[in-house]
N, C-alpha and C. Protein backbone atom coordinates (compact mmCIF):
# COMPACT_ATOMS: atom_id res chain seq x y z
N UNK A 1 -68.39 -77.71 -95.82
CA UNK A 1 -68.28 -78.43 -97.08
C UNK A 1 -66.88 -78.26 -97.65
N UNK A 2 -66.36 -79.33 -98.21
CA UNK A 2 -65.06 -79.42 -98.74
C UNK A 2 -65.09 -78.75 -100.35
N UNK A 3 -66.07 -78.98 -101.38
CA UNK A 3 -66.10 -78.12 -102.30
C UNK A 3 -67.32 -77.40 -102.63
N UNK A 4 -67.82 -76.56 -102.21
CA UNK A 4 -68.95 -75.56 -102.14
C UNK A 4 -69.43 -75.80 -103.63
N UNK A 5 -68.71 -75.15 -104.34
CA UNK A 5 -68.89 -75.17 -105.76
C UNK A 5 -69.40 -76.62 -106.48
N UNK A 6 -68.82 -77.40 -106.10
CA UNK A 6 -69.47 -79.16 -106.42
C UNK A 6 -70.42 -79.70 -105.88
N UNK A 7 -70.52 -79.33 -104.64
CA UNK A 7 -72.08 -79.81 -103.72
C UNK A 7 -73.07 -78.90 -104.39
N UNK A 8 -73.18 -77.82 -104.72
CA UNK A 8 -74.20 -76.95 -105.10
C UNK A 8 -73.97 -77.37 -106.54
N UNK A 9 -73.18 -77.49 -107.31
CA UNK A 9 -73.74 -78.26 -108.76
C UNK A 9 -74.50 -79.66 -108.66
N UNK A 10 -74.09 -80.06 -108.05
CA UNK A 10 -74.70 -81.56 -108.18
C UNK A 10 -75.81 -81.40 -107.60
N UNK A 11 -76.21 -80.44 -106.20
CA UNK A 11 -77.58 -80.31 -106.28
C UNK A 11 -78.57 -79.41 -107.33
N UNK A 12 -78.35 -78.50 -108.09
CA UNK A 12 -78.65 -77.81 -109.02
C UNK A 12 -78.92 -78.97 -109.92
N UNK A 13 -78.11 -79.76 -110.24
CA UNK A 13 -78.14 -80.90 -111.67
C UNK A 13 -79.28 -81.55 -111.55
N UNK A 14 -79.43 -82.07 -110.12
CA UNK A 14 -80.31 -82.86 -109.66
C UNK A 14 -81.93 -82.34 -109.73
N UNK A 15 -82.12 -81.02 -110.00
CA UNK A 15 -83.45 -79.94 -109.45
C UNK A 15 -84.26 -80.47 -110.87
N UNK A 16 -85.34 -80.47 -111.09
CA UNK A 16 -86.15 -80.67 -112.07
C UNK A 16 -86.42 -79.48 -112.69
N UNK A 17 -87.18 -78.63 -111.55
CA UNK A 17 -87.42 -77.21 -111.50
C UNK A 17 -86.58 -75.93 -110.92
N UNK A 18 -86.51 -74.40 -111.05
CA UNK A 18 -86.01 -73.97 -110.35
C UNK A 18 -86.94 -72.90 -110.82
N UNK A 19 -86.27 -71.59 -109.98
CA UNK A 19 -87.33 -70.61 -110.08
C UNK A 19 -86.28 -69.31 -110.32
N UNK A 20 -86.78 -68.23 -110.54
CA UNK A 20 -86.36 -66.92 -111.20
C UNK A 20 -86.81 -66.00 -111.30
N UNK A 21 -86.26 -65.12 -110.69
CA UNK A 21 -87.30 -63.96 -110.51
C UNK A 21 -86.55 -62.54 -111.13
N UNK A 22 -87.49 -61.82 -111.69
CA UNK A 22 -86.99 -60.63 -112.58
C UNK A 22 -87.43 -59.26 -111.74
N UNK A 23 -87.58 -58.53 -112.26
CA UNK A 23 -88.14 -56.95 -111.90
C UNK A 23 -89.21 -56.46 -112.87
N UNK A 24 -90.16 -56.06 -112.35
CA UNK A 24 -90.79 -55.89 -113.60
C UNK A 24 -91.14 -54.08 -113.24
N UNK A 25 -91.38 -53.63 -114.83
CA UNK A 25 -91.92 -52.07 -114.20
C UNK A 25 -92.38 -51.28 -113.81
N UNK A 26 -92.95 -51.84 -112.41
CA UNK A 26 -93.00 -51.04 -111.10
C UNK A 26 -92.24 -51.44 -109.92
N UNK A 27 -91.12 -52.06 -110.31
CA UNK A 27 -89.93 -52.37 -109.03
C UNK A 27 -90.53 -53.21 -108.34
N UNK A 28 -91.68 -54.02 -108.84
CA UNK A 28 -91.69 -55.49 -107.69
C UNK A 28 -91.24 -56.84 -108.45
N UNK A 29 -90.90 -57.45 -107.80
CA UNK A 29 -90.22 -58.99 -108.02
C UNK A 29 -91.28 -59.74 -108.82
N UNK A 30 -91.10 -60.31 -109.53
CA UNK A 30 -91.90 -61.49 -110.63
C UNK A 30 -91.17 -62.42 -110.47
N UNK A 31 -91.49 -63.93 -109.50
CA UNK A 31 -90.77 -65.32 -109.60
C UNK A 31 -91.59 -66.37 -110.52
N UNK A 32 -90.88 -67.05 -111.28
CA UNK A 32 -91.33 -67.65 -112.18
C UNK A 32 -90.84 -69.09 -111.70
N UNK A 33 -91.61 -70.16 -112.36
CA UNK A 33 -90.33 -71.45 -112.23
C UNK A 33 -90.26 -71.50 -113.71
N UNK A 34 -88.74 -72.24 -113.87
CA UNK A 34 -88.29 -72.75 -115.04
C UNK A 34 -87.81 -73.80 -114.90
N UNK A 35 -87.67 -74.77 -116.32
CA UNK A 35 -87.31 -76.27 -115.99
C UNK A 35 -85.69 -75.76 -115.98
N UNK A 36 -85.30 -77.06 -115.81
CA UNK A 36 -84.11 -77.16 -115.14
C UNK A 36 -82.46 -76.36 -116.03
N UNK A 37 -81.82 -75.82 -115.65
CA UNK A 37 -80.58 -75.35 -116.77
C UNK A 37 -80.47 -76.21 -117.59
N UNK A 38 -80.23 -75.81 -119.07
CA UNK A 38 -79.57 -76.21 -119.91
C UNK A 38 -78.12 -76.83 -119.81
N UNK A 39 -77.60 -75.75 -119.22
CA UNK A 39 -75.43 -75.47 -119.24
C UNK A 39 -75.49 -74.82 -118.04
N UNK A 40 -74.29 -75.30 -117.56
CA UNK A 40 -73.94 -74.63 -116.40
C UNK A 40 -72.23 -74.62 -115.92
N UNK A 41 -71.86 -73.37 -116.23
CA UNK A 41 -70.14 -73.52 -115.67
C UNK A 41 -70.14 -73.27 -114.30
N UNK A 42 -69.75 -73.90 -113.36
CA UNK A 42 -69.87 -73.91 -112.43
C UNK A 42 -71.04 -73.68 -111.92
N UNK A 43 -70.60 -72.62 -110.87
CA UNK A 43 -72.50 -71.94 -110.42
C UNK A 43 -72.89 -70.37 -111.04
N UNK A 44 -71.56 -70.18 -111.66
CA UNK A 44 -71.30 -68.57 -112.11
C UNK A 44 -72.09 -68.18 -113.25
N UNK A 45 -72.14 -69.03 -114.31
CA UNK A 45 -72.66 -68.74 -115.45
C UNK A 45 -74.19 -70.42 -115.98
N UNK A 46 -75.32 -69.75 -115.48
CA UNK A 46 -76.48 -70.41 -115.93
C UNK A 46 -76.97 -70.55 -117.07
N UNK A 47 -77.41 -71.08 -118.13
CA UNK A 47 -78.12 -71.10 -119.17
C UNK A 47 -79.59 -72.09 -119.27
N UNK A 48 -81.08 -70.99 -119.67
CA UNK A 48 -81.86 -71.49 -119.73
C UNK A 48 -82.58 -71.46 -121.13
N UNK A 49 -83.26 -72.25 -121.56
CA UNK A 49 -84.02 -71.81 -122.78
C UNK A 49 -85.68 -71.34 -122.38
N UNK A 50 -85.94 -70.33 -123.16
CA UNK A 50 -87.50 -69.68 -122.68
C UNK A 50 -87.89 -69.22 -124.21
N UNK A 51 -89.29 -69.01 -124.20
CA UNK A 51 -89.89 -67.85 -125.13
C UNK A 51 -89.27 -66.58 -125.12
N UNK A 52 -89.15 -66.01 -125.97
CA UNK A 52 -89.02 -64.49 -126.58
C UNK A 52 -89.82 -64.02 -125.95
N UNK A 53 -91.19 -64.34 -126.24
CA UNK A 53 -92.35 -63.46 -126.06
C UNK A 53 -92.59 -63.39 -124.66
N UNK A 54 -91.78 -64.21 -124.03
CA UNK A 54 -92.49 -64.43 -122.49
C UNK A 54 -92.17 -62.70 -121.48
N UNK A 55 -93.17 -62.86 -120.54
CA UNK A 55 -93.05 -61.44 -119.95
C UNK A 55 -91.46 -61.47 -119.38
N UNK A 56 -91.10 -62.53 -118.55
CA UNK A 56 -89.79 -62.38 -118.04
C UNK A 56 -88.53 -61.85 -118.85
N UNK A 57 -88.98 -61.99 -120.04
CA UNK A 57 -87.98 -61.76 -121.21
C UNK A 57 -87.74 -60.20 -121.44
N UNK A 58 -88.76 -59.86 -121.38
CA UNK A 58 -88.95 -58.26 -121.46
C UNK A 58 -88.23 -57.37 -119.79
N UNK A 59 -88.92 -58.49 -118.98
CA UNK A 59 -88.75 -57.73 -117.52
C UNK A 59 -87.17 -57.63 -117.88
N UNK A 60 -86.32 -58.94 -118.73
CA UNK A 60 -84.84 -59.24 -118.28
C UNK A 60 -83.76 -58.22 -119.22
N UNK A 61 -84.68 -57.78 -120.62
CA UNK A 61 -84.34 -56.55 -121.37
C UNK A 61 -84.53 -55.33 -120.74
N UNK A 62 -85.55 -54.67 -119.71
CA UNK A 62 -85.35 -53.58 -119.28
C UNK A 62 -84.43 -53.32 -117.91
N UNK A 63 -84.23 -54.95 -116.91
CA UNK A 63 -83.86 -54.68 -115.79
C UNK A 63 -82.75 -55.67 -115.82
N UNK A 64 -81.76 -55.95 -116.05
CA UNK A 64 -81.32 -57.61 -116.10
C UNK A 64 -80.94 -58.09 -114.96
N UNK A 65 -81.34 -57.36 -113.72
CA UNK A 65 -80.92 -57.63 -112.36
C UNK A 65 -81.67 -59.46 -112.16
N UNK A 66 -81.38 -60.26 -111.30
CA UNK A 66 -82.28 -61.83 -111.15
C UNK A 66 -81.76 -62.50 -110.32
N UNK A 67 -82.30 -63.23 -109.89
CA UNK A 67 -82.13 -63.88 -108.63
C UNK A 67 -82.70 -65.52 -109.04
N UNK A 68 -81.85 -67.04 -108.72
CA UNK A 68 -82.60 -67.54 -109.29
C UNK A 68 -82.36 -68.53 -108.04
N UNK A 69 -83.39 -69.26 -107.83
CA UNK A 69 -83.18 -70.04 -106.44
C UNK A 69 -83.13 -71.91 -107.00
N UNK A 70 -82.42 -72.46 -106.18
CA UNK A 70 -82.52 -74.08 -106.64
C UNK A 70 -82.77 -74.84 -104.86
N UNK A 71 -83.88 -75.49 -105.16
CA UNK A 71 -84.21 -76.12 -103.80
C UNK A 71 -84.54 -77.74 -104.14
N UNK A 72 -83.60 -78.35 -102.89
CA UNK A 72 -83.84 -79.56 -102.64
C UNK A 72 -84.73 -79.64 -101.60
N UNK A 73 -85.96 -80.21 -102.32
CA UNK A 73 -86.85 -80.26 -101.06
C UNK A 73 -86.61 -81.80 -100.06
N UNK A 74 -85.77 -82.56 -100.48
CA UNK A 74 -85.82 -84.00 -100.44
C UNK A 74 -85.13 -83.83 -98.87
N UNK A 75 -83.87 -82.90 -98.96
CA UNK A 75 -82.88 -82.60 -97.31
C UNK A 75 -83.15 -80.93 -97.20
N UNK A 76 -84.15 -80.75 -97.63
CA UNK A 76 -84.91 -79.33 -97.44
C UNK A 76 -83.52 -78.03 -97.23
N UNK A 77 -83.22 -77.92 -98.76
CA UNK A 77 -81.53 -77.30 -98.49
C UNK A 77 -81.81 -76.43 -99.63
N UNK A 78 -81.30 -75.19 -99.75
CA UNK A 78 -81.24 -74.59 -101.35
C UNK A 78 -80.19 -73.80 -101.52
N UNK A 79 -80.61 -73.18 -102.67
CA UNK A 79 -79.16 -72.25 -102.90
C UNK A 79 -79.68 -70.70 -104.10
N UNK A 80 -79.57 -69.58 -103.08
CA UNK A 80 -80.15 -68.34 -103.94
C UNK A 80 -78.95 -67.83 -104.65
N UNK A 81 -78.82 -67.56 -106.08
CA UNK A 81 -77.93 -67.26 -106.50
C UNK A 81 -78.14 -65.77 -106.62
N UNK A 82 -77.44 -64.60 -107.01
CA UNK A 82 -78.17 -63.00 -106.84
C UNK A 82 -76.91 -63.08 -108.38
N UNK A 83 -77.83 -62.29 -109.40
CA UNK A 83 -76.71 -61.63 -110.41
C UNK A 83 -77.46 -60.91 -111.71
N UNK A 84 -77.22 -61.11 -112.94
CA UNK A 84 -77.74 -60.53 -114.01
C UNK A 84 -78.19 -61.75 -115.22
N UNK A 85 -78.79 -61.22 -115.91
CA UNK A 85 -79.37 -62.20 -117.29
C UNK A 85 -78.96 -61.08 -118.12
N UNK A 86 -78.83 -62.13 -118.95
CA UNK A 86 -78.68 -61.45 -120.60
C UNK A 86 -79.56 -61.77 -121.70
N UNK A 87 -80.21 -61.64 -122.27
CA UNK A 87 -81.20 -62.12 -123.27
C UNK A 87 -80.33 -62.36 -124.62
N UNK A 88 -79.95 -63.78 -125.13
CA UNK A 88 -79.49 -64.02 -125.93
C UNK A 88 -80.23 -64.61 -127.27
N UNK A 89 -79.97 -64.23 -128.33
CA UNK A 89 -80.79 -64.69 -129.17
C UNK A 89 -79.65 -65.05 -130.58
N UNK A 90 -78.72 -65.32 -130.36
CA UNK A 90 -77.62 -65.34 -131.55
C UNK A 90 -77.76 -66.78 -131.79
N UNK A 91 -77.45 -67.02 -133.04
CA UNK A 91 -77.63 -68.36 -133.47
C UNK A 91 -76.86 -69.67 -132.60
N UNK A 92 -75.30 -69.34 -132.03
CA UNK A 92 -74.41 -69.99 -131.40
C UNK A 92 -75.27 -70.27 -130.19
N UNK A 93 -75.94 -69.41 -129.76
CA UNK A 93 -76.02 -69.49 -128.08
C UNK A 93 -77.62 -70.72 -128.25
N UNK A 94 -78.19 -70.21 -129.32
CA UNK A 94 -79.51 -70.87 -129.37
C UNK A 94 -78.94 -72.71 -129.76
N UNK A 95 -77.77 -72.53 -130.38
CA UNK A 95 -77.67 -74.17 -130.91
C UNK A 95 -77.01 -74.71 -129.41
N UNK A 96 -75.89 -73.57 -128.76
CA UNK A 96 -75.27 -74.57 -127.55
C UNK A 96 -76.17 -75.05 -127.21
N UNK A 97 -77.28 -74.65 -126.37
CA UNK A 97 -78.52 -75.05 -125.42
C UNK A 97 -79.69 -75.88 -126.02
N UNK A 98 -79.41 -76.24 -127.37
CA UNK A 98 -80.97 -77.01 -128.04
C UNK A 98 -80.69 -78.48 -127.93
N UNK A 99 -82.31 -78.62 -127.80
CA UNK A 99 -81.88 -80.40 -127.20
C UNK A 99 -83.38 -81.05 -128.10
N UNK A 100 -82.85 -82.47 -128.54
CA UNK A 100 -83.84 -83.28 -129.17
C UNK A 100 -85.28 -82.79 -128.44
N UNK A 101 -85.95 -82.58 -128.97
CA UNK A 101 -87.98 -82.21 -128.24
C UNK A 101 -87.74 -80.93 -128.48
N UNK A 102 -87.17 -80.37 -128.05
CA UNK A 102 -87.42 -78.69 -127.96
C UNK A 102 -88.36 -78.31 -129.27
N UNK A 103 -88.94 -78.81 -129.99
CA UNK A 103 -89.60 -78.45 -131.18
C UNK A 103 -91.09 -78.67 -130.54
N UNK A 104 -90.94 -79.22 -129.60
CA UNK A 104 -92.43 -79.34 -128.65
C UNK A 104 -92.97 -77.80 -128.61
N UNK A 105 -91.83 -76.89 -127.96
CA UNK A 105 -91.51 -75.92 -127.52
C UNK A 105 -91.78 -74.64 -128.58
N UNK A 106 -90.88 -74.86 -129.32
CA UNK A 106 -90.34 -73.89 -130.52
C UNK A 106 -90.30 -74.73 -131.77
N UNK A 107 -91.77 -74.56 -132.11
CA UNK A 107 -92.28 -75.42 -133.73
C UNK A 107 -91.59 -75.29 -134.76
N UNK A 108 -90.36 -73.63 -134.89
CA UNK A 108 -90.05 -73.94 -136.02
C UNK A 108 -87.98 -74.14 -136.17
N UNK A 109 -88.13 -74.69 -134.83
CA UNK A 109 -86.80 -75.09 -134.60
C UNK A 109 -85.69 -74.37 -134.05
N UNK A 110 -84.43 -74.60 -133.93
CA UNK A 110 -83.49 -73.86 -133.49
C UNK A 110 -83.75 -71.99 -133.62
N UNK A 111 -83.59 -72.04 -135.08
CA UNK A 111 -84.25 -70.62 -135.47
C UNK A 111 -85.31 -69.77 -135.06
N UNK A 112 -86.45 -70.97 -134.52
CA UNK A 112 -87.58 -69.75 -134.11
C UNK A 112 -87.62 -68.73 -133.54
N UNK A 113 -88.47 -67.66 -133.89
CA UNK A 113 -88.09 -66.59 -133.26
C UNK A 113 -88.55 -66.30 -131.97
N UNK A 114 -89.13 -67.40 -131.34
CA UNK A 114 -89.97 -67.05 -130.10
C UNK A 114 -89.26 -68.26 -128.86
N UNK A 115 -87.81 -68.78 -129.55
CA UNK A 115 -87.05 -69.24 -128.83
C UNK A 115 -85.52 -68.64 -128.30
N UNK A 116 -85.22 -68.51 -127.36
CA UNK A 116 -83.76 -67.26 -126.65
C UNK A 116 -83.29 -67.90 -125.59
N UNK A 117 -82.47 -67.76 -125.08
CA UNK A 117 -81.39 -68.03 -124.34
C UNK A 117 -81.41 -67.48 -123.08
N UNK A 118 -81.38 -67.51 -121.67
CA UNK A 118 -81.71 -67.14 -120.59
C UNK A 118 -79.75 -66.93 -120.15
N UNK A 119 -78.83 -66.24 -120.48
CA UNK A 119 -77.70 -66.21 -119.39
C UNK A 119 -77.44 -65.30 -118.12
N UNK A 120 -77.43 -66.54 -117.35
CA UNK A 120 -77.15 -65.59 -115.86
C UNK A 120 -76.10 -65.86 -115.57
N UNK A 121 -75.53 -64.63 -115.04
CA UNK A 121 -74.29 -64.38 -114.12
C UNK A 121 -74.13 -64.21 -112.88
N UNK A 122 -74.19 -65.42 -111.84
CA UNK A 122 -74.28 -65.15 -110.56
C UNK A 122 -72.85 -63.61 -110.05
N UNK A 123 -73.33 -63.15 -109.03
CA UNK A 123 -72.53 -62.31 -108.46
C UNK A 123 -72.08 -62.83 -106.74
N UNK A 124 -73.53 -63.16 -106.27
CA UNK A 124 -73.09 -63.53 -105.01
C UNK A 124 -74.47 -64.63 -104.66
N UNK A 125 -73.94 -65.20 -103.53
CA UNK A 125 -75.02 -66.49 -102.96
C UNK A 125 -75.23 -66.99 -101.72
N UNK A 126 -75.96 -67.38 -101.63
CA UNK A 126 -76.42 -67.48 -100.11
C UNK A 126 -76.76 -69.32 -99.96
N UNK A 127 -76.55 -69.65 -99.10
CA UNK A 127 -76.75 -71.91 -99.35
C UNK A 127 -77.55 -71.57 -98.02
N UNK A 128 -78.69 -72.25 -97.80
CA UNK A 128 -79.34 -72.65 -96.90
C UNK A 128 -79.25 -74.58 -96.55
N UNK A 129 -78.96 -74.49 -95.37
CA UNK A 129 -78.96 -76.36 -95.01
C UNK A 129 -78.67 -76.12 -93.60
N UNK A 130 -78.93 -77.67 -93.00
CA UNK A 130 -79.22 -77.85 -91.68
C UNK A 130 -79.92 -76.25 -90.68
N UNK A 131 -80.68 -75.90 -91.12
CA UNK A 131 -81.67 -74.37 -90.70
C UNK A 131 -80.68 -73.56 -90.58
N UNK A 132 -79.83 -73.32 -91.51
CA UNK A 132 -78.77 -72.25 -91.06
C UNK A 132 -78.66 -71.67 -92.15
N UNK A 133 -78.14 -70.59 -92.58
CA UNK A 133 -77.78 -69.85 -94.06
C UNK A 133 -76.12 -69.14 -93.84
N UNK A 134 -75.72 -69.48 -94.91
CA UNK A 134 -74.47 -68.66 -95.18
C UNK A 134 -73.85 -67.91 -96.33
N UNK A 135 -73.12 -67.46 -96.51
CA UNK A 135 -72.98 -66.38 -97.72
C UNK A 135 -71.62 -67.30 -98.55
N UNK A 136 -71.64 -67.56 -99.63
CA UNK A 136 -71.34 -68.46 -100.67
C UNK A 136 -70.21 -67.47 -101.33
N UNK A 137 -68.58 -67.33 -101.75
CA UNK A 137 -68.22 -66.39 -102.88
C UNK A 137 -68.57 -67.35 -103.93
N UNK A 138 -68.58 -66.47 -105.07
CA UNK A 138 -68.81 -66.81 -106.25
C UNK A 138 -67.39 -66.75 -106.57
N UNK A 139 -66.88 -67.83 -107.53
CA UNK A 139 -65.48 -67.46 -108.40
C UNK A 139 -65.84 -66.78 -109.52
């Protein structure tokens, strides 16, 4: 691939769903799906919106280790990203990421308290396509 970094955004953009997996406390993996990123700088820095209350939220306050995978099932290709979350809840981070409906979500708006910010920081990655896998740097 001529730009690694652009083929794997545009397939990421494209994902409806993706999935995410935390640690929870007894050191086994919890994969979740989540709808699709909010923001995304490159492939380095992810942003999702979730519940507060949700278990992953807690798993991502005691462990922030995560892994979050994006698969095209269409040319059966994906891309595991490996890095950290941050649990954000500051007013800035909650307005970058809010989008018309989200009140579906979080009844009492931007502010609610049971609405937060998912940031991940990829570290390293792995692209799966044509049955082969390879190891991705992150910038």
């Amino acid at each position: 691939m001529r730009d690694i970094e652009k083929t794997i955004g545009k397939m990421i953009d494209k994902q409806s769903i993706c999935y995410i997996s935390s640690i929870d406390n007894e050191g086994f993996p919890n994969t979740k799906a989540m709808l699709k990123p909010r923001k995304r700088n490159g492939i380095k820095k992810i942003y999702f919106s979730t519940n507060t209350s949700s278990l992953k939220v807690q798993s991502f306050k005691d462990n922030p280790k995560a892994c979050v995978y994006f698969c095209d099932k269409r040319f059966y290709r994906g891309i595991m990203l490996k890095g950290t979350v941050e649990v954000l809840e500051d007013k800035e981070s909650k307005e970058m990421i809010w989008q018309f409906g989200d009140t579906m979500y979080y009844k009492k708006g931007v502010t609610d308290p049971d609405y937060c910010v998912l940031k991940f920081t990829s570290s390293s990655a792995r692209y799966y396509s044509n049955f082969k896998s390879e190891d991705i740097e992150i910038q």
